[in-house]
N, C-alpha and C. Protein backbone atom coordinates (compact mmCIF):
# COMPACT_ATOMS: atom_id res chain seq x y z
N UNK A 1 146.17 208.08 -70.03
CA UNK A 1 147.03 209.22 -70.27
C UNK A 1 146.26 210.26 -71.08
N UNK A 2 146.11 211.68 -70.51
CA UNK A 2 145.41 212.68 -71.49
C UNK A 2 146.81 212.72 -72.35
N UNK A 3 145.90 213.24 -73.60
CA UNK A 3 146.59 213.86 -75.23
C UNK A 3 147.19 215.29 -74.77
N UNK A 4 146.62 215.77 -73.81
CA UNK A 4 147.06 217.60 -74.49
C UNK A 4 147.52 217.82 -72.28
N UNK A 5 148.90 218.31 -72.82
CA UNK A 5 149.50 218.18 -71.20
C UNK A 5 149.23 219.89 -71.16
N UNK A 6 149.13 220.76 -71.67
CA UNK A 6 149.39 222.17 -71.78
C UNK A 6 150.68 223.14 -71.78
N UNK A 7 151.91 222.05 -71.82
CA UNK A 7 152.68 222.54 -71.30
C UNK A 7 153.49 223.03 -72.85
N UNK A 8 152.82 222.34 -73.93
CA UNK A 8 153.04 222.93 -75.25
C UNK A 8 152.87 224.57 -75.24
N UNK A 9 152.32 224.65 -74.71
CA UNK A 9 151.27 226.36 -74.74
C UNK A 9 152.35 227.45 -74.40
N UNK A 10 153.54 226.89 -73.87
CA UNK A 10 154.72 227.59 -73.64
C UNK A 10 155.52 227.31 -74.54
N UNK A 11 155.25 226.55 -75.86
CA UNK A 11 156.33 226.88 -76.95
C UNK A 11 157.65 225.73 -76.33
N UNK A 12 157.30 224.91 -75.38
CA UNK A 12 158.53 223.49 -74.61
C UNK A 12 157.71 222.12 -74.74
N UNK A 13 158.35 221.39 -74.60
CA UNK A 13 157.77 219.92 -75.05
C UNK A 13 158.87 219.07 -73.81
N UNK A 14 158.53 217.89 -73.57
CA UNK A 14 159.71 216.86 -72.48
C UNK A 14 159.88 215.87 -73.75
N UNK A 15 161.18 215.59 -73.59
CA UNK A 15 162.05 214.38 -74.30
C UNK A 15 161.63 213.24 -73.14
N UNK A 16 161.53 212.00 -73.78
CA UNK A 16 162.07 210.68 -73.30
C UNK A 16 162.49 210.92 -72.50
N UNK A 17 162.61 210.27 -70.92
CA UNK A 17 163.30 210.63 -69.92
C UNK A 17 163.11 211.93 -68.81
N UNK A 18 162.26 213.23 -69.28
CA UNK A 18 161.52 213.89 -68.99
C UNK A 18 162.23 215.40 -68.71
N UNK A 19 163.03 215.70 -69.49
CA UNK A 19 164.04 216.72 -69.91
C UNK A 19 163.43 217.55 -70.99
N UNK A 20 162.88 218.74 -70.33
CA UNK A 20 161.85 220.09 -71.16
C UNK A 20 163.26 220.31 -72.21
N UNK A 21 162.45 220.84 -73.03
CA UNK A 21 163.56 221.80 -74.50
C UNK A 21 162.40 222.56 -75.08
N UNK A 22 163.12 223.52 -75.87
CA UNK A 22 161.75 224.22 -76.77
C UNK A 22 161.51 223.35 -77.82
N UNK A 23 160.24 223.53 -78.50
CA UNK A 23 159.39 222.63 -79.38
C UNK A 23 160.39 223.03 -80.73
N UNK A 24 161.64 223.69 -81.06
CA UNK A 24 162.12 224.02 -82.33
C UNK A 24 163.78 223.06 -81.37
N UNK A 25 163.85 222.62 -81.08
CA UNK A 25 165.13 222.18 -80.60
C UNK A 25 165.54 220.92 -81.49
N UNK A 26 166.93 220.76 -82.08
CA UNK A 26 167.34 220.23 -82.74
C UNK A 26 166.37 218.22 -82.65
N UNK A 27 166.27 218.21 -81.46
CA UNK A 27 165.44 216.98 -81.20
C UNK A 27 164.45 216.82 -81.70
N UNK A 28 163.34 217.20 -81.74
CA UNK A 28 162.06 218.10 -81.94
C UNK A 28 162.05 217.40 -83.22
N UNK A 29 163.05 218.86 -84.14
CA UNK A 29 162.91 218.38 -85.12
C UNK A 29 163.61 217.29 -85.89
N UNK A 30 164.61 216.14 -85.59
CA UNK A 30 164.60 214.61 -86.02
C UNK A 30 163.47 214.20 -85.82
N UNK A 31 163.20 213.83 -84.59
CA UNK A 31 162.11 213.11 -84.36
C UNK A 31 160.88 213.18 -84.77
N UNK A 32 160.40 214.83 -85.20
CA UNK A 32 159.36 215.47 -85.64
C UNK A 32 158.99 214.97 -87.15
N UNK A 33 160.51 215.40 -87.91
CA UNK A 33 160.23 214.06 -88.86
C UNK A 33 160.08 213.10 -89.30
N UNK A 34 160.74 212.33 -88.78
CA UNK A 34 160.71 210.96 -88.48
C UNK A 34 159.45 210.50 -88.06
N UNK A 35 158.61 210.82 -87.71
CA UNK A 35 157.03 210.45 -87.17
C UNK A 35 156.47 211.11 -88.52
N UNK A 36 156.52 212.35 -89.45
CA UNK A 36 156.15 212.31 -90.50
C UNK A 36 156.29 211.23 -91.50
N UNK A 37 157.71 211.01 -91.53
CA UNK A 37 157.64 210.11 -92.08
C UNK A 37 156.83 208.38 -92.12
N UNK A 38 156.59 208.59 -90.90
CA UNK A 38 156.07 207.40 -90.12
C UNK A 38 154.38 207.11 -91.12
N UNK A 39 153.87 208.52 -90.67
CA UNK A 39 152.35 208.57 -91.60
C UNK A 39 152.80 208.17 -93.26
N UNK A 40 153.37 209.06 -93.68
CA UNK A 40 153.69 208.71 -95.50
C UNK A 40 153.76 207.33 -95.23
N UNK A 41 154.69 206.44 -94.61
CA UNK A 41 155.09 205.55 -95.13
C UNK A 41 153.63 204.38 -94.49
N UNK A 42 152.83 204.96 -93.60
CA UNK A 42 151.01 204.42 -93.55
C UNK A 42 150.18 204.31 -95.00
N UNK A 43 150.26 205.71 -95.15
CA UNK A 43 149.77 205.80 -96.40
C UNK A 43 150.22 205.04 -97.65
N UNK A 44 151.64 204.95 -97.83
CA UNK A 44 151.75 204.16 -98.65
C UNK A 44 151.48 202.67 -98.90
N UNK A 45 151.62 202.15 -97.53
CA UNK A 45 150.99 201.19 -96.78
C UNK A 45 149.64 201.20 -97.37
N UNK A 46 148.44 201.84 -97.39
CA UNK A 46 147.18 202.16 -97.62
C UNK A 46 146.72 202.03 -98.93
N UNK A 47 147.54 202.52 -99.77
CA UNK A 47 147.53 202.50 -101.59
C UNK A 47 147.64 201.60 -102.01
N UNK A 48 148.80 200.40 -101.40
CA UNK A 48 149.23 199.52 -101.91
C UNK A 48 148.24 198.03 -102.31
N UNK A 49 148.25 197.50 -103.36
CA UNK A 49 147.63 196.42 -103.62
C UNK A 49 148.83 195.03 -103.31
N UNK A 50 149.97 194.98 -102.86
CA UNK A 50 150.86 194.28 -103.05
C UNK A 50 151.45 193.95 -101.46
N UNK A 51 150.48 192.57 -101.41
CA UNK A 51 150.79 192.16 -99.66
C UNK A 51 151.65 192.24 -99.57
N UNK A 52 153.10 191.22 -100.28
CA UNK A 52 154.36 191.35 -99.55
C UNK A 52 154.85 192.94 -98.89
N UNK A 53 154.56 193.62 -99.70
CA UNK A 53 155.48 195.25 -99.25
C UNK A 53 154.76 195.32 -98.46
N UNK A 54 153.64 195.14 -98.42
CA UNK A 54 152.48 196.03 -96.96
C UNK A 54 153.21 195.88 -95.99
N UNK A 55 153.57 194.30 -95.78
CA UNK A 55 154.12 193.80 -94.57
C UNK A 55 155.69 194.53 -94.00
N UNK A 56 155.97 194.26 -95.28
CA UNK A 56 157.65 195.08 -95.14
C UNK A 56 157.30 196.65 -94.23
N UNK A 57 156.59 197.16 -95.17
CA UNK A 57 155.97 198.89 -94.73
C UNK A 57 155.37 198.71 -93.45
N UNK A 58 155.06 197.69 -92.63
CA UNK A 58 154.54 197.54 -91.51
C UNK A 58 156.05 197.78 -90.41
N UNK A 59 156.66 196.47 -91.07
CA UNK A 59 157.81 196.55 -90.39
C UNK A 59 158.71 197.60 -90.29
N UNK A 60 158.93 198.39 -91.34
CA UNK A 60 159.58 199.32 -91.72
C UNK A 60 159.16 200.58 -90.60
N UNK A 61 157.60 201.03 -90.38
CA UNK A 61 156.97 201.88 -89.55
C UNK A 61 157.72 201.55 -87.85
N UNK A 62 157.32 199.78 -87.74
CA UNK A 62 158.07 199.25 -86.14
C UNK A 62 159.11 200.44 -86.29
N UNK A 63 160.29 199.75 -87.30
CA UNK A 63 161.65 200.72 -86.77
C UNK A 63 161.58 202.35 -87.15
N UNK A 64 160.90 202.69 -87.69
CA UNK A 64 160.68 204.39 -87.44
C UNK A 64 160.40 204.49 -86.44
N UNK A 65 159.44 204.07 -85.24
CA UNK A 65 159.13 204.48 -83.81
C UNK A 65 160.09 204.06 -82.99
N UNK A 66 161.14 202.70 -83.64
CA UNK A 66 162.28 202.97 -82.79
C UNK A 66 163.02 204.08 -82.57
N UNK A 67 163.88 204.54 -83.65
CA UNK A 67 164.06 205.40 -84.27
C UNK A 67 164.02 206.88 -83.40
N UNK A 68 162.32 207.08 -83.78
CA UNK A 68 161.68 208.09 -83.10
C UNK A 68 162.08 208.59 -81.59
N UNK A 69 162.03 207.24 -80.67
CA UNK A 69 161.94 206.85 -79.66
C UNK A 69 163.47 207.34 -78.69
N UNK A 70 164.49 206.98 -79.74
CA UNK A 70 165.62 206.84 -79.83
C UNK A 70 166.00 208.83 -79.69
N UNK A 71 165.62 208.82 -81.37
CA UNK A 71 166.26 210.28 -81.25
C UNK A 71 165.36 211.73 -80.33
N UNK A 72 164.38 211.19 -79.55
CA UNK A 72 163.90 211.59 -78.13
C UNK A 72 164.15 211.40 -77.39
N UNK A 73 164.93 210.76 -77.33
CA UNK A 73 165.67 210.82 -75.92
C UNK A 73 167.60 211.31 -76.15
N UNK A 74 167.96 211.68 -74.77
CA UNK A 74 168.79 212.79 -74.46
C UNK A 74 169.78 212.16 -73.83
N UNK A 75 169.64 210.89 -73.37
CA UNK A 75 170.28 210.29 -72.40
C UNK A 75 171.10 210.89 -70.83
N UNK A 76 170.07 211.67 -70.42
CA UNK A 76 170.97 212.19 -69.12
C UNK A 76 170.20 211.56 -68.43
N UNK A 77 169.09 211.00 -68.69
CA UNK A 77 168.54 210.10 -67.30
C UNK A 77 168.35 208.59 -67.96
N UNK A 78 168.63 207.89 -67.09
CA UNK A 78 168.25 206.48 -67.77
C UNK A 78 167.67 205.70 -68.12
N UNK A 79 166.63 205.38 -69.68
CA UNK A 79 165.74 204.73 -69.56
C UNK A 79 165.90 204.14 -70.86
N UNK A 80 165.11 202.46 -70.58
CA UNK A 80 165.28 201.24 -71.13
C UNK A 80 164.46 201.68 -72.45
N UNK A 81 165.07 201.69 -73.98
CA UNK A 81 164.52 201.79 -74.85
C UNK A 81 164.84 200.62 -75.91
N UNK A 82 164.16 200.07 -77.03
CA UNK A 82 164.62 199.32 -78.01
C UNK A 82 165.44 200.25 -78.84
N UNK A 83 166.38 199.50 -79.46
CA UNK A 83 167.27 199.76 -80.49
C UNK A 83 167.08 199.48 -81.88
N UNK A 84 168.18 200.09 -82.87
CA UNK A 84 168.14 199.78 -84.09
C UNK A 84 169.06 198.93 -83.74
N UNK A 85 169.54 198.33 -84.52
CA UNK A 85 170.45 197.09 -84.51
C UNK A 85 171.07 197.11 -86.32
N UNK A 86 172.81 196.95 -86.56
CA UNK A 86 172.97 196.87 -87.72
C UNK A 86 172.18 195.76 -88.67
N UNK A 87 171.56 194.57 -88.11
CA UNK A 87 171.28 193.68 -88.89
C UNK A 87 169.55 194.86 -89.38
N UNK A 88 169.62 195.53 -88.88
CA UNK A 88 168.05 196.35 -89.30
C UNK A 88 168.64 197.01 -90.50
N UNK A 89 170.26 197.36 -90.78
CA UNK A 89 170.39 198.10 -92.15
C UNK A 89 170.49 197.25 -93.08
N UNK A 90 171.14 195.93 -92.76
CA UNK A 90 171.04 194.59 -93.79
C UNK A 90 170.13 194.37 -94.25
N UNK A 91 169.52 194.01 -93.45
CA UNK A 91 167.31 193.79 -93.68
C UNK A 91 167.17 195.17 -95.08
N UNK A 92 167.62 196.09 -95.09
CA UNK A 92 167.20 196.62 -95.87
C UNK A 92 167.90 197.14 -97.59
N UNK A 93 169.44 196.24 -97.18
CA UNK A 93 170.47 196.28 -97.92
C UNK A 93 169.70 195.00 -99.01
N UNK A 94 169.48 193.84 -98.06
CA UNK A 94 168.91 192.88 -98.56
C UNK A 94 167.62 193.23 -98.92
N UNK A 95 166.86 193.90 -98.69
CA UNK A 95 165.21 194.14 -99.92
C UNK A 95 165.92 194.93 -101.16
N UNK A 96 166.79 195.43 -101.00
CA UNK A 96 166.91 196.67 -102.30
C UNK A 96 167.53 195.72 -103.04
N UNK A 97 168.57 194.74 -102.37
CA UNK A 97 168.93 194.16 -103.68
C UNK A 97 168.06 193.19 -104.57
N UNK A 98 167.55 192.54 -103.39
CA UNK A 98 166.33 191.51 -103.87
C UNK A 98 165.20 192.59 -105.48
N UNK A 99 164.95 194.02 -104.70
CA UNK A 99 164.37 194.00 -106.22
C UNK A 99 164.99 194.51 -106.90
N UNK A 100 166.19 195.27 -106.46
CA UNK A 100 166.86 195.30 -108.32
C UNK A 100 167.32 194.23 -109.17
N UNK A 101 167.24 193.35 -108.40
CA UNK A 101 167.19 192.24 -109.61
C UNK A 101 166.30 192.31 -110.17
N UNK A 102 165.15 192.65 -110.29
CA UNK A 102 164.18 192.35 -110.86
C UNK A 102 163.57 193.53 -111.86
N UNK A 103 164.39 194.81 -111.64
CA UNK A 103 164.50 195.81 -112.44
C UNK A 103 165.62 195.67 -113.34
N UNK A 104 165.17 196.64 -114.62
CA UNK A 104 165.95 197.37 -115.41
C UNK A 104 167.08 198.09 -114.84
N UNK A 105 168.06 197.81 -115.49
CA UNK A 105 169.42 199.11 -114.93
C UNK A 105 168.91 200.57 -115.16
N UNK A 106 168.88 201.50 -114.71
CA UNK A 106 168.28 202.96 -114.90
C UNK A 106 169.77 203.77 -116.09
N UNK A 107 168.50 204.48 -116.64
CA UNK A 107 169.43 204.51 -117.87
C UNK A 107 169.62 206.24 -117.81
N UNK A 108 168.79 206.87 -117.03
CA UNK A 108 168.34 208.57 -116.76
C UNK A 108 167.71 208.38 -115.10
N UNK A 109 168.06 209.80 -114.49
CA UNK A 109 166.81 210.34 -113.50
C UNK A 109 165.60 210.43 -114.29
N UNK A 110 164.75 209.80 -113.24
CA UNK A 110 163.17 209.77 -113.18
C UNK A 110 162.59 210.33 -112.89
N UNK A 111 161.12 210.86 -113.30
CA UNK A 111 160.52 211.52 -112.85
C UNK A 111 159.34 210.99 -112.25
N UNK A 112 158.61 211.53 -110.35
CA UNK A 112 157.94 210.41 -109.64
C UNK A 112 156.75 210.83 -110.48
N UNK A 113 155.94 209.38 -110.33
CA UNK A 113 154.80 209.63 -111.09
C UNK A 113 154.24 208.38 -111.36
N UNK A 114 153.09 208.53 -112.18
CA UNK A 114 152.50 207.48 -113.40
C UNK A 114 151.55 206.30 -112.10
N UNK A 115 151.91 206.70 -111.08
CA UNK A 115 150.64 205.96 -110.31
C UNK A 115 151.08 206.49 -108.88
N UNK A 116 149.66 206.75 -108.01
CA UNK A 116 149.84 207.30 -106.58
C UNK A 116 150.86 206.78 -105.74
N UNK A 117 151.05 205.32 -105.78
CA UNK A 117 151.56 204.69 -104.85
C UNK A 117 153.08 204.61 -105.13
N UNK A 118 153.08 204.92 -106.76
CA UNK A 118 155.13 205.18 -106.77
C UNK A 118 155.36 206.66 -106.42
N UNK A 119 154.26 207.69 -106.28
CA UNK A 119 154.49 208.96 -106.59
C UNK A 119 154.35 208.88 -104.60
N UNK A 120 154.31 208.35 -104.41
CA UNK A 120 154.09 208.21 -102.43
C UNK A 120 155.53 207.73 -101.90
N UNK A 121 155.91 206.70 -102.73
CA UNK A 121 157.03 205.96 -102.18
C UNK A 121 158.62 207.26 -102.32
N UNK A 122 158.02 207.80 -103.33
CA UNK A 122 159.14 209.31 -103.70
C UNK A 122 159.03 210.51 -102.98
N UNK A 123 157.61 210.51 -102.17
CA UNK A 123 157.18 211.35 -101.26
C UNK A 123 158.15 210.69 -99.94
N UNK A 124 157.83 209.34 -99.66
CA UNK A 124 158.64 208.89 -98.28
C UNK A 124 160.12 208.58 -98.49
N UNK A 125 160.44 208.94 -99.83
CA UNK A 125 161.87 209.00 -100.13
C UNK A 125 162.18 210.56 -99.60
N UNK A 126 161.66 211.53 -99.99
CA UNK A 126 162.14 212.84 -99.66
C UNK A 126 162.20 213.14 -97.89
N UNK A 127 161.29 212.72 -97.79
CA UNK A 127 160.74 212.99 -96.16
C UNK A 127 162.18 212.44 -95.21
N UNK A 128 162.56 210.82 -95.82
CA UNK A 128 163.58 210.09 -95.37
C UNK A 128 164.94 210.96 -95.45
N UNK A 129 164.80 211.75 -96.24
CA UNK A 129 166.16 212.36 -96.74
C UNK A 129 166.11 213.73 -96.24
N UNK A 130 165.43 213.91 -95.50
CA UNK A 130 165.07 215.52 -94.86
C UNK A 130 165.14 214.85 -93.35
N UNK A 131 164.90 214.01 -93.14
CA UNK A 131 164.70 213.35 -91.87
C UNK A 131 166.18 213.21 -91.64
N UNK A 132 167.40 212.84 -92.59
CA UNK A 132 168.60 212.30 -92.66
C UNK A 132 169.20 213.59 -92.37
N UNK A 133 168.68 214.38 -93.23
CA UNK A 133 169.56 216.26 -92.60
C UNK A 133 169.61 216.31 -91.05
N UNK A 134 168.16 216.30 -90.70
CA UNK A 134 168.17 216.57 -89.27
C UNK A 134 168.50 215.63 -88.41
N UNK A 135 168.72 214.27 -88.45
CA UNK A 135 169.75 213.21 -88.11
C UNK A 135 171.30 214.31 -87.59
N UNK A 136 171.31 214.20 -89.33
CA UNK A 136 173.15 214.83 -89.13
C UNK A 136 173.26 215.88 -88.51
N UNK A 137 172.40 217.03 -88.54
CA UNK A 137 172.10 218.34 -87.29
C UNK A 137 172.21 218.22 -86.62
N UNK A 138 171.54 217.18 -85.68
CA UNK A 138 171.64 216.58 -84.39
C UNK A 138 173.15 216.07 -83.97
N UNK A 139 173.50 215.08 -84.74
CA UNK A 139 174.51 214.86 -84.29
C UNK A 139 175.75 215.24 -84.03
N UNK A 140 175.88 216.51 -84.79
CA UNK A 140 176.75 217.84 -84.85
C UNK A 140 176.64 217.51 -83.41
N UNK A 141 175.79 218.04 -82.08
CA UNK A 141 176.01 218.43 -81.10
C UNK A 141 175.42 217.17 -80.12
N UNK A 142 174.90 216.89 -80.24
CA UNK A 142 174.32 215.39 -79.15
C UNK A 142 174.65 213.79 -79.63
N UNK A 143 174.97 213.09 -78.81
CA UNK A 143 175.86 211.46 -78.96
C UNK A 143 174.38 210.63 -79.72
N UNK A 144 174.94 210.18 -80.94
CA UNK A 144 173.98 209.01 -81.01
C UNK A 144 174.45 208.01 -81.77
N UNK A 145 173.31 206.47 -81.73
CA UNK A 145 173.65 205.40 -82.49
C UNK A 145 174.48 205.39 -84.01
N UNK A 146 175.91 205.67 -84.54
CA UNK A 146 175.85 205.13 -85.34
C UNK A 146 175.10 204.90 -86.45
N UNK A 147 174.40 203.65 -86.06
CA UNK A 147 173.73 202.57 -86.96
C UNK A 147 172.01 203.54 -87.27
N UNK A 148 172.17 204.70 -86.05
CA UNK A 148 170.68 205.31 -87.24
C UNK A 148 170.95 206.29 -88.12
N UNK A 149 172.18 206.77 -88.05
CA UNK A 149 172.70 207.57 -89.63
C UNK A 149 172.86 206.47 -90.92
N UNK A 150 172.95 205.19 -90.65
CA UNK A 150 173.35 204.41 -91.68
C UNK A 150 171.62 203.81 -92.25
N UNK A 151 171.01 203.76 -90.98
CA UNK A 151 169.90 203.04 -91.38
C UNK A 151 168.90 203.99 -92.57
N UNK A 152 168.78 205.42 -91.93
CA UNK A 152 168.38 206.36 -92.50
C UNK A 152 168.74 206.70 -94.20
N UNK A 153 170.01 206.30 -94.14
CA UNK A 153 170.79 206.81 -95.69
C UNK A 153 170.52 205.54 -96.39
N UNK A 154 170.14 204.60 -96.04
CA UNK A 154 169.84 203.22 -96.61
C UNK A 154 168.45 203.15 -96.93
N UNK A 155 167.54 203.42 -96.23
CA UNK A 155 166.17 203.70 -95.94
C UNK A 155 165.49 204.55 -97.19
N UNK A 156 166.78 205.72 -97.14
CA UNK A 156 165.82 206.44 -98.77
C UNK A 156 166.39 205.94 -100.18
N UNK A 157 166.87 204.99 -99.81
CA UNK A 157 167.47 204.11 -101.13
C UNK A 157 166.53 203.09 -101.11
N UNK A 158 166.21 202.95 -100.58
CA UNK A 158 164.98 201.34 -99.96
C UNK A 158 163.54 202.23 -100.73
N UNK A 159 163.24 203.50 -100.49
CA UNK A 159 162.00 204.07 -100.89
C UNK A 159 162.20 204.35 -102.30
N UNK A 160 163.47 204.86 -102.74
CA UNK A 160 163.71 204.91 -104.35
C UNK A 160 163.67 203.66 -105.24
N UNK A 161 164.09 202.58 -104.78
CA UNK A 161 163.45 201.23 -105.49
C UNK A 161 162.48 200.90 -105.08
N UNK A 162 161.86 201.12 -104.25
CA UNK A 162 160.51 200.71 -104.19
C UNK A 162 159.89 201.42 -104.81
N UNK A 163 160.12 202.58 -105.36
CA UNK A 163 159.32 203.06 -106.06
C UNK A 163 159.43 202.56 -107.63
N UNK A 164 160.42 201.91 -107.99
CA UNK A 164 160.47 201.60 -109.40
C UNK A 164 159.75 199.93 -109.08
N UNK A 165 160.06 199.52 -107.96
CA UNK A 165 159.67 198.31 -108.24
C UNK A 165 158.45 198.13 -108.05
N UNK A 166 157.33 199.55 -107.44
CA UNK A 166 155.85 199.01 -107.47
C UNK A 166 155.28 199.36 -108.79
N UNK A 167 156.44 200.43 -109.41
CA UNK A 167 156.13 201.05 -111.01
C UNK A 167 155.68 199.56 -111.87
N UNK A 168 157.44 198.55 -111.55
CA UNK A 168 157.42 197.26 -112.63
C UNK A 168 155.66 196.37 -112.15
N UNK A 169 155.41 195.72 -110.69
CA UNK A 169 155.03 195.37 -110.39
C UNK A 169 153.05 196.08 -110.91
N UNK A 170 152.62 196.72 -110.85
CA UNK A 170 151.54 197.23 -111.19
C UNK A 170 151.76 198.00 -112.52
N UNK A 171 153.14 197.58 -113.60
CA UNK A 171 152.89 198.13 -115.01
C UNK A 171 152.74 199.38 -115.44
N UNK A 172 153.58 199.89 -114.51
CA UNK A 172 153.54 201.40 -114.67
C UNK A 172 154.74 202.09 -115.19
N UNK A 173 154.49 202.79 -116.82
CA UNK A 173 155.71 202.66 -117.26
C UNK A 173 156.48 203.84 -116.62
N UNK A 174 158.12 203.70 -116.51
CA UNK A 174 158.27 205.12 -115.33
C UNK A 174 158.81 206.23 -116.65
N UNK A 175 158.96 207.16 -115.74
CA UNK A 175 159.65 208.37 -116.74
C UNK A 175 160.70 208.65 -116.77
N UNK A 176 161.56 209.06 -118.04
CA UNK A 176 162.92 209.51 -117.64
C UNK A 176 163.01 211.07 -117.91
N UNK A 177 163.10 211.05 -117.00
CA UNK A 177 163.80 212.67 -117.24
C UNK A 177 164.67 213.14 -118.52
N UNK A 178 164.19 214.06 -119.31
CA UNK A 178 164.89 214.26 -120.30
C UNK A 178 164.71 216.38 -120.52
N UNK A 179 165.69 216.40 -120.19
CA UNK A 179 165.94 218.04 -119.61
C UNK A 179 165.74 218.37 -121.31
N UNK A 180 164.94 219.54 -121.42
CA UNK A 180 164.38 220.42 -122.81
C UNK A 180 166.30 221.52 -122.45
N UNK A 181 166.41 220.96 -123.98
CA UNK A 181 167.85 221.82 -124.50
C UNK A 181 167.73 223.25 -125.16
């Protein structure tokens, strides 16, 4: 398969299924982020000294290209794609709780920081939550899963403890926000 079809060069792109739109079309951009997000959450992947999460962040990437996959396509023609599945928001209901046990109760907003790899995980928290806008944009006007508005809003709760918990885990003391009066 060539990389470069030319047909970008007209400012249109094909969805899943093979249905042209312009490259700014509400699709575009879910999915557009959602593959951003895809890299951050590589990178964070990349920083990390802490196998267990790598693996998680591996898995975590799988269902972003579901995801991806998903909110590219249009469904007017028919084609066989994988799904999110609710037990994919559990999976992630269940990591967040697993490490707040293991955290402090938060006593203030934080400020990201004090090592690359928590100041990354707050980067793929934002991205997740910009990705979640254009989710809900979308769905204003085109049918979709449910379970990827839920997974999404769960997902940047999953990147906000992970970011405290690679803080605890590599000894990084976090910050609290304390607004100058």
């Amino acid at each position: 398969m060539k990389i470069y079809t030319k047909k970008g060069d007209k400012c249109n792109t094909t969805l899943v299924g093979g249905v042209g739109v312009s490259k700014i079309h509400p699709r575009i951009e879910a999915y557009g982020t959602v593959d951003e997000l895809i890299a951050h959450v590589g990178l964070l992947r990349d920083m990390l000294p802490i196998l267990p999460i790598k693996d998680e962040l591996l898995q975590l990437q799988d269902k972003l290209m579901i995801a991806a996959a998903l909110l590219a396509y249009d469904r007017t023609v028919e084609v066989a794609l994988p799904s999110l599945k609710e037990e994919n928001v559990v999976w992630l209901e269940h990591s967040i709780d697993k490490m707040e046990e293991q955290l402090t109760p938060l006593s203030s907003f934080l400020l990201p920081g004090g090592h690359i790899a928590v100041s990354q995980s707050h980067v793929c928290r934002t991205v997740c939550r910009r990705a979640e806008r254009r989710i809900v944009e979308l769905a204003q006007t085109a049918e979709l899963d449910e379970v990827i508005l839920k997974y999404f809003n769960r997902l940047s709760d999953y990147f906000f403890v992970l970011s405290r918990f690679i803080a605890k885990e590599l000894n990084i003391k976090e910050t609290n926000w304390n607004p100058v009066k």
